[in-house]
Structure formats: structure tokens, C-alpha cells
Protein backbone atom coordinates (compact mmCIF):
# COMPACT_ATOMS: atom_id res chain seq x y z
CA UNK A 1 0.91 43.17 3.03
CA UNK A 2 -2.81 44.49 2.98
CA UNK A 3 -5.10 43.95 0.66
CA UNK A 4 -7.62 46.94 0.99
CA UNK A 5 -9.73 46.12 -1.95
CA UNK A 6 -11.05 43.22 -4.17
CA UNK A 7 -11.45 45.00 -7.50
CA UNK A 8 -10.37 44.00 -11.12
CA UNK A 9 -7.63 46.44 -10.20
CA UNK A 10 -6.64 44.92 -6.69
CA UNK A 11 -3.52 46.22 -5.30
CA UNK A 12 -1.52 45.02 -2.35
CA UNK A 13 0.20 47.82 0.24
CA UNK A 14 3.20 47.01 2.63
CA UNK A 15 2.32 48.66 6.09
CA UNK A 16 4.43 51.63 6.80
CA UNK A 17 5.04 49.05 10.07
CA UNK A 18 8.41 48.40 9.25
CA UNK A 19 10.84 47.82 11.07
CA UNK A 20 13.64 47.99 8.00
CA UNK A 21 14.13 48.26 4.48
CA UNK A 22 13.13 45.63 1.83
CA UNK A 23 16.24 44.55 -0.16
CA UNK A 24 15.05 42.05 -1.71
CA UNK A 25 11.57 40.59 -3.39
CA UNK A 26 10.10 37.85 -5.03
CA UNK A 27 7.44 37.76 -7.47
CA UNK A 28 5.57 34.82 -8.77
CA UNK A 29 2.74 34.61 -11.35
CA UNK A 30 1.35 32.69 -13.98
CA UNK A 31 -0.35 35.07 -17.11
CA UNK A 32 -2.63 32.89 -20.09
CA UNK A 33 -1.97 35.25 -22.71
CA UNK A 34 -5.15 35.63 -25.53
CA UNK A 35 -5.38 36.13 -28.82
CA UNK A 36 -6.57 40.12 -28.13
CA UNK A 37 -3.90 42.90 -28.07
CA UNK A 38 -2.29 43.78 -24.90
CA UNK A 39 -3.02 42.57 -21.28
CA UNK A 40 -1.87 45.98 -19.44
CA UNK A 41 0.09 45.79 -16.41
CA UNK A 42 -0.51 42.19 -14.23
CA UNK A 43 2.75 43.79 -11.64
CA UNK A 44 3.97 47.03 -10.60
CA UNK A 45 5.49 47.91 -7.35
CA UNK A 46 6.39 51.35 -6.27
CA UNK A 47 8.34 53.25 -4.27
CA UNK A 48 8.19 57.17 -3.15
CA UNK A 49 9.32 59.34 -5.60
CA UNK A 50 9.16 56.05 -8.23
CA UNK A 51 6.20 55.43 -9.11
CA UNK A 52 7.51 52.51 -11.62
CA UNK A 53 10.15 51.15 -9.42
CA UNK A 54 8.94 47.51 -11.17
CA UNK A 55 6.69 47.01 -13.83
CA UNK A 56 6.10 43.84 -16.15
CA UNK A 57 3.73 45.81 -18.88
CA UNK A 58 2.60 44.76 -22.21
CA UNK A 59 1.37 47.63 -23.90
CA UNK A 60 -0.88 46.39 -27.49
CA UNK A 61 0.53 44.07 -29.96
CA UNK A 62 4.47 44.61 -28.49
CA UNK A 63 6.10 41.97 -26.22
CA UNK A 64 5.90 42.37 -22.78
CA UNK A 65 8.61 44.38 -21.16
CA UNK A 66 10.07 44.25 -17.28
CA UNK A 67 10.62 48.00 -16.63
CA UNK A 68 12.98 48.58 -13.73
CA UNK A 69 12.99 52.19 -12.59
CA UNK A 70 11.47 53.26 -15.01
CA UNK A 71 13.64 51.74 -17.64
């Protein structure tokens, strides 16, 4: 995975490199939630033609929601 900037919106990107699919991933991450509303989207990983393939989003004063494909 490549890192190709440090930004407040930093983003990894799997080399096209490959040799075969992914099948299976593992995400782990510790969030401090604060007394404002929503924190946006701390994960999302994509796919082509899905852009939310996997999403943990929190969207205002709602919980926060684990959207898979889109869902």
C-alpha cells in the first residue's frame, strides 16, 4: 500500500502490482468521538465501478453506520 500524500485527508492506494485478488481485509482503528456533530468518514475503501465498496461514516448527530456496497 502507498501512501502518496500526508494531508488531513490521507488516503492509502494498493499498487495495481498484483499478482491476485484481495479476498479478504482487515481494518483496525481507534476513533475518540467529541462532543461536536459528526466526524465524516475515518474508512472507505473502493473498488472500480464501487466507489463505496466499505465505508464506516457518521454523518451529523446519527450513529455511525458500516456501509457495505453501498448499503
Amino acid at each position: 500500500i502507498g501512501f502518496p500524500m500526508r494531508t488531513n485527508y490521507m488516503y492509502g492506494r494498493i499498487k495495481r502490482t498484483l499478482l491476485s485478488e484481495i479476498f479478504a481485509l482487515t481494518v483496525c482503528l481507534w476513533l475518540k468521538g467529541g462532543s461536536g456533530p459528526g466526524i465524516g468518514t475515518p474508512f472507505s475503501y473502493s473498488v472500480p465501478g464501487q466507489a463505496n465498496e466499505l465505508v464506516l461514516i457518521e454523518w451529523g448527530n446519527n450513529p455511525m453506520e458500516l456501509l457495505v456496497n453501498d448499503k
